[in-house]
C-alpha atoms as a PDB file:
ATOM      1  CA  UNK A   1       7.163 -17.244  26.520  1.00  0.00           C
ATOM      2  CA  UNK A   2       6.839 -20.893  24.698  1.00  0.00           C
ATOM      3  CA  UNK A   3       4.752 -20.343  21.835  1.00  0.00           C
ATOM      4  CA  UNK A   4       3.356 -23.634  19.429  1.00  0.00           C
ATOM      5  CA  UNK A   5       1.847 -22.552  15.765  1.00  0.00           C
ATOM      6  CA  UNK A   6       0.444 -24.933  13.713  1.00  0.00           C
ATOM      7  CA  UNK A   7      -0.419 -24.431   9.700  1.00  0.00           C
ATOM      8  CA  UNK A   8      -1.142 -26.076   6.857  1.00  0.00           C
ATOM      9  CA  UNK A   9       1.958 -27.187   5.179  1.00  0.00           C
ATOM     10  CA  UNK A  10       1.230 -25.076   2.183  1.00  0.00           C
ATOM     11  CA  UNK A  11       0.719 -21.793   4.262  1.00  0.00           C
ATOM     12  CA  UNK A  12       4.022 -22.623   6.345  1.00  0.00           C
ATOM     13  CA  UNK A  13       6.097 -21.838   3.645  1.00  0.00           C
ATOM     14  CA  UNK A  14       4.279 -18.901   2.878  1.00  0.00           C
ATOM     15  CA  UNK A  15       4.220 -17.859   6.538  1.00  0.00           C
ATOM     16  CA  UNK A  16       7.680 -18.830   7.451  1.00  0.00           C
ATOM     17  CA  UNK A  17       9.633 -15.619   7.579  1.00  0.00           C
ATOM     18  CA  UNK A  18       6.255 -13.755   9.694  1.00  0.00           C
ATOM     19  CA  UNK A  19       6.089 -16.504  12.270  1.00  0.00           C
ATOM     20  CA  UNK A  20       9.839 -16.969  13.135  1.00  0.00           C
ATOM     21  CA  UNK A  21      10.190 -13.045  13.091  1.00  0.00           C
ATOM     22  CA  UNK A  22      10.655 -11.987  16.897  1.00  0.00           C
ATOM     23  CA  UNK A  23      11.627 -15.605  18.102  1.00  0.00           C
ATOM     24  CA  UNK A  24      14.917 -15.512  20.448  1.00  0.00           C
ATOM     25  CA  UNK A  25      15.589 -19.605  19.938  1.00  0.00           C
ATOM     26  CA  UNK A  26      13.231 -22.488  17.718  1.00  0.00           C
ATOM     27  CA  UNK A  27      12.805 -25.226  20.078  1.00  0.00           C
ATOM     28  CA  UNK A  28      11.114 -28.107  17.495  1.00  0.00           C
ATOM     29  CA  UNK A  29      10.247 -27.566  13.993  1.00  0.00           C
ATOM     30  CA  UNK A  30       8.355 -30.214  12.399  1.00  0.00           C
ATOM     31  CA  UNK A  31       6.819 -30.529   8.425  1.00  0.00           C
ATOM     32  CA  UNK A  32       4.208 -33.560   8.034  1.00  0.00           C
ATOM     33  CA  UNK A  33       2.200 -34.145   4.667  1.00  0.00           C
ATOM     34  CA  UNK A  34      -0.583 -31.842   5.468  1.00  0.00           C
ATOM     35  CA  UNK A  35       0.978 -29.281   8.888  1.00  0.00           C
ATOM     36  CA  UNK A  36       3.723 -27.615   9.839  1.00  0.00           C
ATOM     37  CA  UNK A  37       4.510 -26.833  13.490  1.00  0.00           C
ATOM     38  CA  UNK A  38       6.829 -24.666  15.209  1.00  0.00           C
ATOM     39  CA  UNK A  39       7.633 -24.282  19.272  1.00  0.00           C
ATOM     40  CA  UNK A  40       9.236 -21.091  19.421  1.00  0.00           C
ATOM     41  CA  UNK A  41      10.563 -18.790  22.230  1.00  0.00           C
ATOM     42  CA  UNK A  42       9.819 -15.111  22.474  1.00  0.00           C
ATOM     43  CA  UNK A  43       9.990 -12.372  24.511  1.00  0.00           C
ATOM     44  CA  UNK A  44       7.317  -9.654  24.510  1.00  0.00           C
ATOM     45  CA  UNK A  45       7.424  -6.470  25.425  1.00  0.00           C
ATOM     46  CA  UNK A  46       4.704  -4.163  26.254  1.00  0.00           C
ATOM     47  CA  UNK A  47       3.907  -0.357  26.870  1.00  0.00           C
ATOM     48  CA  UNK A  48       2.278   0.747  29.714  1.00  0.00           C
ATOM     49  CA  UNK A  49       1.462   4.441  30.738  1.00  0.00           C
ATOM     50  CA  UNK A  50       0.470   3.705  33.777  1.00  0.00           C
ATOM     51  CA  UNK A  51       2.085   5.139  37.031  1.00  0.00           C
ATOM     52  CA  UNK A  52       4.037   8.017  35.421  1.00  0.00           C
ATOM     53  CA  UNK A  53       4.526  11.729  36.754  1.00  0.00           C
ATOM     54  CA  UNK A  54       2.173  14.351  34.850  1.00  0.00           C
ATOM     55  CA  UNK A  55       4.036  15.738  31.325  1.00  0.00           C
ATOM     56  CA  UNK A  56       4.999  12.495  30.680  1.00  0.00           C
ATOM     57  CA  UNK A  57       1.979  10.939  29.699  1.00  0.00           C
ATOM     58  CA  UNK A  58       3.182  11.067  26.217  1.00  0.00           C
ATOM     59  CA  UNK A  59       6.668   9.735  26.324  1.00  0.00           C
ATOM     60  CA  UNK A  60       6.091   5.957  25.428  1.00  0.00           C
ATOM     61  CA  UNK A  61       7.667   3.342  28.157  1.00  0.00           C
ATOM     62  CA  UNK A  62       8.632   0.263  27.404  1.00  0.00           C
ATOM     63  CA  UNK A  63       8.594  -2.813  30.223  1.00  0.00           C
ATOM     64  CA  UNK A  64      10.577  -5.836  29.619  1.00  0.00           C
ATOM     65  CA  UNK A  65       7.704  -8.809  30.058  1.00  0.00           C
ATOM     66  CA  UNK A  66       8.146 -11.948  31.239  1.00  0.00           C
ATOM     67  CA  UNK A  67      10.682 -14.928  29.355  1.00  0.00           C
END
């Protein structure tokens, strides 16, 4: 998933290390005078318990989502 964030300059370096946390490959990275922007690519993953024989219900599953 391509994901664009936008911040004030001043929060961007504040923020840095939180946003780019997760992100497989940075894409563009751009500073102006008053906004920093970012295109970054992650992949998410979620849990589902959905579809799963009984006793298992609280064994957590993770599903690969999509890139």
């Amino acid at each position: 998933m391509r994901v664009r964030i936008t911040v004030p300059t001043k929060d961007g370096k504040r923020l840095r290390e939180q946003i780019m946390e997760g992100a497989e490959q940075v894409e563009d990275e751009e500073t102006g005078q008053t906004e920093w922007e970012v295109v970054r690519v992650a992949r998410f993953y979620t849990v589902s318990t959905h579809s799963r024989p009984a006793g298992d219900a609280d064994r957590p599953r993770t599903i690969q989502g999509d890139q």
